[in-house]
Protein backbone atom coordinates (compact mmCIF):
# COMPACT_ATOMS: atom_id res chain seq x y z
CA UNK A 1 24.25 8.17 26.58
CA UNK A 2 22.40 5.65 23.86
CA UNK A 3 25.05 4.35 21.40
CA UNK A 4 21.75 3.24 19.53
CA UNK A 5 20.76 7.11 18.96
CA UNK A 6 23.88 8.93 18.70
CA UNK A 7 23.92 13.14 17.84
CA UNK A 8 26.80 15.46 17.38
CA UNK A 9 25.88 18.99 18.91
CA UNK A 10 27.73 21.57 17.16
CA UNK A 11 28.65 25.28 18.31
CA UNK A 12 30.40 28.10 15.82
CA UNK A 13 33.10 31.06 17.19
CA UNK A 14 34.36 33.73 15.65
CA UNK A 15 37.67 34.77 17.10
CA UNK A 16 40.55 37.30 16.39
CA UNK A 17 44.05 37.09 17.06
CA UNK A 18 46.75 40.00 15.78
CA UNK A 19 47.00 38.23 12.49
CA UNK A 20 43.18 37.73 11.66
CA UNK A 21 39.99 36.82 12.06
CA UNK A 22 38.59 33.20 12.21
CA UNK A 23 35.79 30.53 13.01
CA UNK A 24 35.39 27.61 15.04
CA UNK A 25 33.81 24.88 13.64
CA UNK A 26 33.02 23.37 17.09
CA UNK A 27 31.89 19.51 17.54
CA UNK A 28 31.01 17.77 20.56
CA UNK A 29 30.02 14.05 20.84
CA UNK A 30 29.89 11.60 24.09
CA UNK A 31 30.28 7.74 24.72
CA UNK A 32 28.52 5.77 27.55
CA UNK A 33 31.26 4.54 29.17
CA UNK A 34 35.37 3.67 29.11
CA UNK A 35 35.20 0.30 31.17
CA UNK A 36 37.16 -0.36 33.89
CA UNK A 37 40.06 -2.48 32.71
CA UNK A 38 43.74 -3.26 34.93
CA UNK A 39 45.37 -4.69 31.82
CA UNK A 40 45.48 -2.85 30.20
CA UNK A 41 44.79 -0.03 32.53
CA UNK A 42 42.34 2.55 31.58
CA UNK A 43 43.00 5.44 34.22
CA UNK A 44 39.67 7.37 32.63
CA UNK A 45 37.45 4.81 33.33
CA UNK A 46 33.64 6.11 34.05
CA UNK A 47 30.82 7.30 32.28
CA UNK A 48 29.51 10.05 29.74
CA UNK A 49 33.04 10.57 28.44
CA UNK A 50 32.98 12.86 25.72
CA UNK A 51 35.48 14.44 22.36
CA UNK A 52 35.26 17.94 20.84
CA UNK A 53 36.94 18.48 17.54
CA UNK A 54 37.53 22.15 16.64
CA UNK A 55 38.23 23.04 12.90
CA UNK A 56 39.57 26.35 12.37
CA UNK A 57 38.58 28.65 9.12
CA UNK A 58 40.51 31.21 7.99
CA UNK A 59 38.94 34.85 6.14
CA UNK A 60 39.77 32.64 3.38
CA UNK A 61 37.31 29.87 4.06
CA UNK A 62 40.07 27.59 4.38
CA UNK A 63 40.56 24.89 7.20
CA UNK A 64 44.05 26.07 9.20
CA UNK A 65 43.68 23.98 12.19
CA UNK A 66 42.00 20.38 13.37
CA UNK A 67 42.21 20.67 17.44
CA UNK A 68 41.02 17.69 19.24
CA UNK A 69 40.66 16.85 23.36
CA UNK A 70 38.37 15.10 25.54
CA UNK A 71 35.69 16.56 27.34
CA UNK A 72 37.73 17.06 30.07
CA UNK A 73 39.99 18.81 28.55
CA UNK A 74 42.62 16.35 28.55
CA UNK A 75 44.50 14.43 25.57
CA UNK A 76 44.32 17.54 23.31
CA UNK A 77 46.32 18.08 19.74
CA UNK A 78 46.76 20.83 17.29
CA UNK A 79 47.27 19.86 13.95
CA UNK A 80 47.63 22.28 11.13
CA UNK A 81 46.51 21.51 7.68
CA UNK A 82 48.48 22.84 4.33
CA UNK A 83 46.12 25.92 4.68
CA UNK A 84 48.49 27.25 8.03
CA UNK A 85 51.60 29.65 7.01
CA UNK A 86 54.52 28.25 8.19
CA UNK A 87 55.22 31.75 10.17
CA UNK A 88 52.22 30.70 12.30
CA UNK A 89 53.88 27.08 13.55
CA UNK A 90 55.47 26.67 17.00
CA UNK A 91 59.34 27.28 17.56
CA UNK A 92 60.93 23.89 16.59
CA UNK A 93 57.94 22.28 15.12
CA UNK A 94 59.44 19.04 12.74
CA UNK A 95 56.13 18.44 10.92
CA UNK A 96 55.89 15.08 11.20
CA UNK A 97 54.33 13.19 13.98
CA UNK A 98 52.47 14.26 17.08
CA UNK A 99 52.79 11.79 20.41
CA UNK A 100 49.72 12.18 22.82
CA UNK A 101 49.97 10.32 25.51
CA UNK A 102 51.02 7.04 23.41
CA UNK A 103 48.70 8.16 20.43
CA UNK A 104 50.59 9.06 17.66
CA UNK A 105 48.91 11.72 15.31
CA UNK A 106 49.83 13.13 11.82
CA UNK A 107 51.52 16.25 11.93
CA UNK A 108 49.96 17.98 9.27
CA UNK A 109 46.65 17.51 7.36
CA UNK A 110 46.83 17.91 3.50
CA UNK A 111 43.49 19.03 2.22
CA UNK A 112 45.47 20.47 -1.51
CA UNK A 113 45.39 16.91 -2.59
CA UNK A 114 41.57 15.44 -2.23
CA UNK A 115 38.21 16.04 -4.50
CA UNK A 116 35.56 17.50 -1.80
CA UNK A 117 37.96 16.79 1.08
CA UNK A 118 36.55 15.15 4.52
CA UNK A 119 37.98 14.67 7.73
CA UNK A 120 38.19 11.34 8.89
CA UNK A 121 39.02 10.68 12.52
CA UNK A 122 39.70 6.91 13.96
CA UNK A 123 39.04 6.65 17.84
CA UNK A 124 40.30 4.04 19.67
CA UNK A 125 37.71 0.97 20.80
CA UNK A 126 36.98 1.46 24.63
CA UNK A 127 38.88 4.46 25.63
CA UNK A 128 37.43 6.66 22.38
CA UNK A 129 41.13 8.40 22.02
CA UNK A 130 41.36 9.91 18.87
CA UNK A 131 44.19 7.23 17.15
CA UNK A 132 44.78 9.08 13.59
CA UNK A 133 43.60 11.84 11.47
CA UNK A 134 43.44 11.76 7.75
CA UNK A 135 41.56 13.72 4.54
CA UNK A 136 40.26 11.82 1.95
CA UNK A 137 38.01 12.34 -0.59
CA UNK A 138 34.08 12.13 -0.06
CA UNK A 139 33.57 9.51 -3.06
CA UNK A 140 36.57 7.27 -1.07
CA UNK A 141 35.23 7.65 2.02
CA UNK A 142 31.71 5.93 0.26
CA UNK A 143 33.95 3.13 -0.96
CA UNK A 144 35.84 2.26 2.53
CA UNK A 145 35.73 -1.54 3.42
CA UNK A 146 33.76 -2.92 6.11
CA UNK A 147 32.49 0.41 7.10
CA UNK A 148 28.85 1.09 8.12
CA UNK A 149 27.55 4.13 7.87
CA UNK A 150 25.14 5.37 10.50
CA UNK A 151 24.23 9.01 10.21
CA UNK A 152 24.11 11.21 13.32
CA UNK A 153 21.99 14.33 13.91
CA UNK A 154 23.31 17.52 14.00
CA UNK A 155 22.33 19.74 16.73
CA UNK A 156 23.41 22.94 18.53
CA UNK A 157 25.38 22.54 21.45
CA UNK A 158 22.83 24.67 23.84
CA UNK A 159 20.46 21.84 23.03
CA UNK A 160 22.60 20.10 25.80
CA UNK A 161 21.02 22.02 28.14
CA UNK A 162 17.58 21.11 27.70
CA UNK A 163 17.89 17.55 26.90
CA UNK A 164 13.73 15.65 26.94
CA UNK A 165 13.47 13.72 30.08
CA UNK A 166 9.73 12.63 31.09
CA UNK A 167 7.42 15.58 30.85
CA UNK A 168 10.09 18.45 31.01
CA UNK A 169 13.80 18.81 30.20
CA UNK A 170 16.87 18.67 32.15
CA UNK A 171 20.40 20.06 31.93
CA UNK A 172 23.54 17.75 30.58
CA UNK A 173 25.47 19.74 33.54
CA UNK A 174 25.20 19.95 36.78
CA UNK A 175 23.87 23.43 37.64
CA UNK A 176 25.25 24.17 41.16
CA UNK A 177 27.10 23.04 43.87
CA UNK A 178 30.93 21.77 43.99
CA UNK A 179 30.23 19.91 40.39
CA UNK A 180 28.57 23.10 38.72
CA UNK A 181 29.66 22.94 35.50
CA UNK A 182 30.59 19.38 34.79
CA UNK A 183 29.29 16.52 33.22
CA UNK A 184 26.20 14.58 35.33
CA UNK A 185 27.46 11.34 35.99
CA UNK A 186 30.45 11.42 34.52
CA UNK A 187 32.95 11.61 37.81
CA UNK A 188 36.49 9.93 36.94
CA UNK A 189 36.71 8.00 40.23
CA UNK A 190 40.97 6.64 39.53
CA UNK A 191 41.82 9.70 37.90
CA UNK A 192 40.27 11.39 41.27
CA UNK A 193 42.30 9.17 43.44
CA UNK A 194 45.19 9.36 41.51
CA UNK A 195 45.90 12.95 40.58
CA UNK A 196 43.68 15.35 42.10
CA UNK A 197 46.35 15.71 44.72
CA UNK A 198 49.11 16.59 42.44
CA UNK A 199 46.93 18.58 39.72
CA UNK A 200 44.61 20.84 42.68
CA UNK A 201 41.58 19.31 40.93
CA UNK A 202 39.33 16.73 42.86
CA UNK A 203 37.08 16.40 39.49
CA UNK A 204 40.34 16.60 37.52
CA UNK A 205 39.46 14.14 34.34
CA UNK A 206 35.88 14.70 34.70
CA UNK A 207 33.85 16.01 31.85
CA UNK A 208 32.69 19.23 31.55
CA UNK A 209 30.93 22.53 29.67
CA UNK A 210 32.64 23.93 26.97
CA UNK A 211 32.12 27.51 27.95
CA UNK A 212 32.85 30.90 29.77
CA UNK A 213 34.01 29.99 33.01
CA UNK A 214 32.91 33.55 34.17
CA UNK A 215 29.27 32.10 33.29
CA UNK A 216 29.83 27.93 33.88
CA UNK A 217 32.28 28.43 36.88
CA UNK A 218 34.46 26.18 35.32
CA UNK A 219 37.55 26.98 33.30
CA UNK A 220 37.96 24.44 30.27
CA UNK A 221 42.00 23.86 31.41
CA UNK A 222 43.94 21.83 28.74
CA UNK A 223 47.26 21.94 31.02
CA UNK A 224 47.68 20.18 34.23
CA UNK A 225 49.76 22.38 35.72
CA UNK A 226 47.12 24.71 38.53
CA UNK A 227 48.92 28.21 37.40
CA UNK A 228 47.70 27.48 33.66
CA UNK A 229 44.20 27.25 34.20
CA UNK A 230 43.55 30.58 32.99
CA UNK A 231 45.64 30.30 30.29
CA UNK A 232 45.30 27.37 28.68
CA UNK A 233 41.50 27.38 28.50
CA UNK A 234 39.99 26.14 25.26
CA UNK A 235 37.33 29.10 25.33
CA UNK A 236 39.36 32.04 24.54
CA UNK A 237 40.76 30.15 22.25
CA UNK A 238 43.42 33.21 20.87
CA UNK A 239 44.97 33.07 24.34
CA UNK A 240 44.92 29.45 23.96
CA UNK A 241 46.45 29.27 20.77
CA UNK A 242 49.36 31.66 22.61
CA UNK A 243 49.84 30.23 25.21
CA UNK A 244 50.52 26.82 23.30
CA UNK A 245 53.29 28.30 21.26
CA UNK A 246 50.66 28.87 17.44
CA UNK A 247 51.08 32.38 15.88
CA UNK A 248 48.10 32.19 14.47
């Protein structure tokens, strides 16, 4: 990973559930590193770590959803915008904050309100966890203080598979073995220690493909729990939605 260069690889998805049809606006970006650090402690130390955001367009055109999670599949949200019927929301859902893991997220994105409106999302220094979410408009966004603007390439997420190196190319992923499917390099060595007992995962917290796990042999699991691997993977994202409570 070279902070100096950075890219955002991109991947779109149509999907259906019994209520529509929609696209995945799919974005994928990685960090070098979360340093190790006891106080305060950063359990996901290591390197490569990565963030997908996922907006969600509706026959309409419209923006419904704004999902975001690491790479790893951990630290994810689902956050509709003004766009979402209020049918489609989970049982009980109060609409006004969202608490991940100590972050504390808006519970609902208004995009009625902005001129050309833009997702901004803040990530936390060091640990890159996605702090707040907000839509403003573009000309605002130009006029934000003490921000510098550095634009990043957009490129399609297979590029990740043949990334230049030397004379040839070589995968972002490993290939084969026990790590097929994950992230080179990017091995979470406390979150190993700490929870791959508990969670049936040694590689639990490392990053991975976003992709069929019948083709990547690795599911894209955004719940700890070992009998939800199936069902809560980010890929078949209708089941996903499901099985997280959205009646999309």
């Amino acid at each position: 990973m070279d902070s100096r260069h950075p890219t955002v690889y991109y991947l779109k998805r149509n999907f259906s559930t019994k209520n529509g049809s929609y696209i995945n606006l799919i974005y994928r970006v990685h960090f070098p590193e979360v340093p190790f650090s006891l106080i305060p402690f950063n359990l996901t130390t290591g390197n490569n770590i990565g963030l997908i955001i996922v907006v969600t367009i509706n026959s309409q055109h419209k923006p419904v959803l704004v999902t975001t999670v690491h790479t790893c599949g951990c630290y994810l949200a689902i956050v509709p915008t003004t766009y979402l019927p209020k049918k489609s929301l989970p049982t009980k859902w109060d609409g006004t904050t969202i608490n991940v893991y100590g972050e504390k997220l808006p519970g609902n994105l208004d995009y009625s309100k902005a001129t050309r409106p833009k997702l901004l999302i803040h990530i936390r220094p060091e640990v890159h966890r996605v702090m707040d979410l907000e839509i403003i408009a573009e000309q605002d966004f130009q006029e934000l203080p003490d921000v510098r603007v550095i634009k990043m390439p957009l490129l399609p997420m297979e590029d990740l598979e043949e990334i230049p190196l030397g004379d040839g190319t070589t995968s972002f992923y490993h290939q084969e073995g026990i790590l097929k499917g994950h992230v080179k390099g990017s091995v979470k060595p406390l979150e190993s220690i700490l929870l791959s007992l508990p969670i049936l995962d040694f590689f639990v917290g490392t990053d991975k493909v976003f992709g069929d796990r019948k083709e990547t042999g690795n599911p894209f699991y955004t719940s700890l729990k070992p009998w939800n691997r199936k069902a809560s993977d980010m890929w078949n994202f209708s089941e996903f939605l499901e099985f997280w409570g959205w009646q999309v």
